[in-house]
Protein backbone atom coordinates (compact mmCIF):
# COMPACT_ATOMS: atom_id res chain seq x y z
CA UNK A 1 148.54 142.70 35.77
CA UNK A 2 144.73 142.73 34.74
CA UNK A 3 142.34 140.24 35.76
CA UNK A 4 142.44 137.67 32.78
CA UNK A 5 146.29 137.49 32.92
CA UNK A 6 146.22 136.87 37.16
CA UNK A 7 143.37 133.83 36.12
CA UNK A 8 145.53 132.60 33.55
CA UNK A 9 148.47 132.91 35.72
CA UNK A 10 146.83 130.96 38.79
CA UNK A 11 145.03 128.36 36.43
CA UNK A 12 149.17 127.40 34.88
CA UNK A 13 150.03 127.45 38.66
CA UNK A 14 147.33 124.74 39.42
CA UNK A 15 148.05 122.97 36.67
CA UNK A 16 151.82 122.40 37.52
CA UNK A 17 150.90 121.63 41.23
CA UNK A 18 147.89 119.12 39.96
CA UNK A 19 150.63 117.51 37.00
CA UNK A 20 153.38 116.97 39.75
CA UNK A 21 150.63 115.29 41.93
CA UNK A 22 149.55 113.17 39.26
CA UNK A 23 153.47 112.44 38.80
CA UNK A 24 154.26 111.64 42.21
CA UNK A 25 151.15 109.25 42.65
CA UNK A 26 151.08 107.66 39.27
CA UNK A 27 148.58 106.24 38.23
CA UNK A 28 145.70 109.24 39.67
CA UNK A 29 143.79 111.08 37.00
CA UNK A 30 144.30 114.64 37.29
CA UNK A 31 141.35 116.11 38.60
CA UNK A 32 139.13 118.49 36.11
CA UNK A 33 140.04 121.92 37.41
CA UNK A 34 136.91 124.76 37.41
CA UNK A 35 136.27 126.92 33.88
CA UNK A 36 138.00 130.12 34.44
CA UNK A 37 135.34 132.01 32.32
CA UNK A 38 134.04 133.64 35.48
CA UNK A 39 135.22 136.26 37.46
CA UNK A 40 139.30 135.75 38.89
CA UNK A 41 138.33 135.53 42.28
CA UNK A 42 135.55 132.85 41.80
CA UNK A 43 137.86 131.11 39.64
CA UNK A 44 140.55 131.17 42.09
CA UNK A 45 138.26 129.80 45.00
CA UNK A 46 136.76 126.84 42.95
CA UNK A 47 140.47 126.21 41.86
CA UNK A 48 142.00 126.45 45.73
CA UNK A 49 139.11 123.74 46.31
CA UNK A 50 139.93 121.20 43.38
CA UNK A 51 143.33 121.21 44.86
CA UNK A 52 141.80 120.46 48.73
CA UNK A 53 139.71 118.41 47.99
CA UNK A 54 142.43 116.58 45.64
CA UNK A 55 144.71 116.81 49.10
CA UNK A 56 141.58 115.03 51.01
CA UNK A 57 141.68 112.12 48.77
CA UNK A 58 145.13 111.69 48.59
CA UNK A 59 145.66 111.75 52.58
CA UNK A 60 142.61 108.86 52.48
CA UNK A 61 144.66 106.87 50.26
CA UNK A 62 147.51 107.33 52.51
CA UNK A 63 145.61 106.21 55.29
CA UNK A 64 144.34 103.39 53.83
CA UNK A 65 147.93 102.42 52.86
CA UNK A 66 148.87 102.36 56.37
CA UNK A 67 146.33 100.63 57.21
CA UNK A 68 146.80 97.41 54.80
CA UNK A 69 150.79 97.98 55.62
CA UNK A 70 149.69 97.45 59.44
CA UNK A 71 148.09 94.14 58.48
CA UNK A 72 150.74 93.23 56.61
CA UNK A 73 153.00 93.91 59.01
CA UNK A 74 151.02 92.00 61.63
CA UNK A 75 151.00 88.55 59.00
CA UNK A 76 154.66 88.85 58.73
CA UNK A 77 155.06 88.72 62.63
CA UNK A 78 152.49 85.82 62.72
CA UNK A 79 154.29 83.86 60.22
CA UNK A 80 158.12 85.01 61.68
CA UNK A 81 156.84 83.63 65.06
CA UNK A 82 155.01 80.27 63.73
CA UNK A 83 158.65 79.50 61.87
CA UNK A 84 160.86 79.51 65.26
CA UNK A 85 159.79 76.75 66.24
CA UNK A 86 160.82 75.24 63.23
CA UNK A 87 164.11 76.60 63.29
CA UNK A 88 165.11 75.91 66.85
CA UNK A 89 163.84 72.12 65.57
CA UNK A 90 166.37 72.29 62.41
CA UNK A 91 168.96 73.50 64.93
CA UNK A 92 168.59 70.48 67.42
CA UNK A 93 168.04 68.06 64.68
CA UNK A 94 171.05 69.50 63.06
CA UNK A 95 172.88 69.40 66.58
CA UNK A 96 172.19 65.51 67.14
CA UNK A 97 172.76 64.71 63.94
CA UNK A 98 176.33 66.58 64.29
CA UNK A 99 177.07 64.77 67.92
CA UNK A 100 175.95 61.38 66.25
CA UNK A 101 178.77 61.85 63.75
CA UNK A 102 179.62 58.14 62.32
CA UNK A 103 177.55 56.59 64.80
CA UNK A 104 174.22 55.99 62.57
CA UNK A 105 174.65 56.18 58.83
CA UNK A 106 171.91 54.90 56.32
CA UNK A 107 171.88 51.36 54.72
CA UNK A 108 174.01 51.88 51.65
CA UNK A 109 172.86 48.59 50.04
CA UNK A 110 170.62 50.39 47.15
CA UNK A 111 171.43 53.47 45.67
CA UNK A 112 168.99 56.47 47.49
CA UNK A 113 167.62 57.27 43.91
CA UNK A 114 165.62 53.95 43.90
CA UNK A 115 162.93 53.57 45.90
CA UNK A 116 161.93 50.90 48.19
CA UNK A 117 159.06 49.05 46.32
CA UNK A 118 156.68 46.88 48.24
CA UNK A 119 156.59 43.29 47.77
CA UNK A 120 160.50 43.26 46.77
CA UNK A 121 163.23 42.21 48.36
CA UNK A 122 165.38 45.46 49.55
């Protein structure tokens, strides 16, 4: 294998790895990969580096994920733990209403889709 055919060979390699990146994170552009013009082993280093420093900026993305997902995560908690209260509330409420029984019903003089109006006899 010559020289041009181990460039060509290494620049279809990076382009499958940089195409299954751009794949797997969607909407990334794919990065603009070094002429291969030059000689194979400058070719090959500029090519190793498109696809480092394309790791780089995936792993920041990734950490800025996490990051937003730990916030997230923490707002979630925040409103889980604001809501028992609430729920222990419903539960009692529910639990009086349920010893209660017949005891205290509503007047059943006017049908509950009418509203009480002021100034009117109920």
């Amino acid at each position: 294998m010559d020289a041009v055919e181990l460039a060509k060979a290494l620049r279809e390699a990076a382009d499958r790895v940089m195409s299954g990146w751009t794949a797997a994170a969607g909407s990334m552009p794919t990065p603009v990969l070094p002429d291969l013009s030059g000689s194979p082993a400058a070719a090959s280093a500029r090519q190793i580096e498109a696809v480092l420093d394309d790791l780089a900026a995936r792993r920041t993305q990734v950490r800025a994920l996490q990051a937003q997902l730990a916030t997230f995560d923490e707002q979630l908690g925040a409103l889980e733990a604001s809501l028992r209260p609430l729920q222990e509330w419903t539960r009692t409420w529910s639990e009086l209403e349920r010893a209660l029984g017949g005891f205290w019903s509503p007047p059943r003089d006017r049908p509950p889709s009418q509203p009480r109006r002021h100034g009117t006899e109920g």
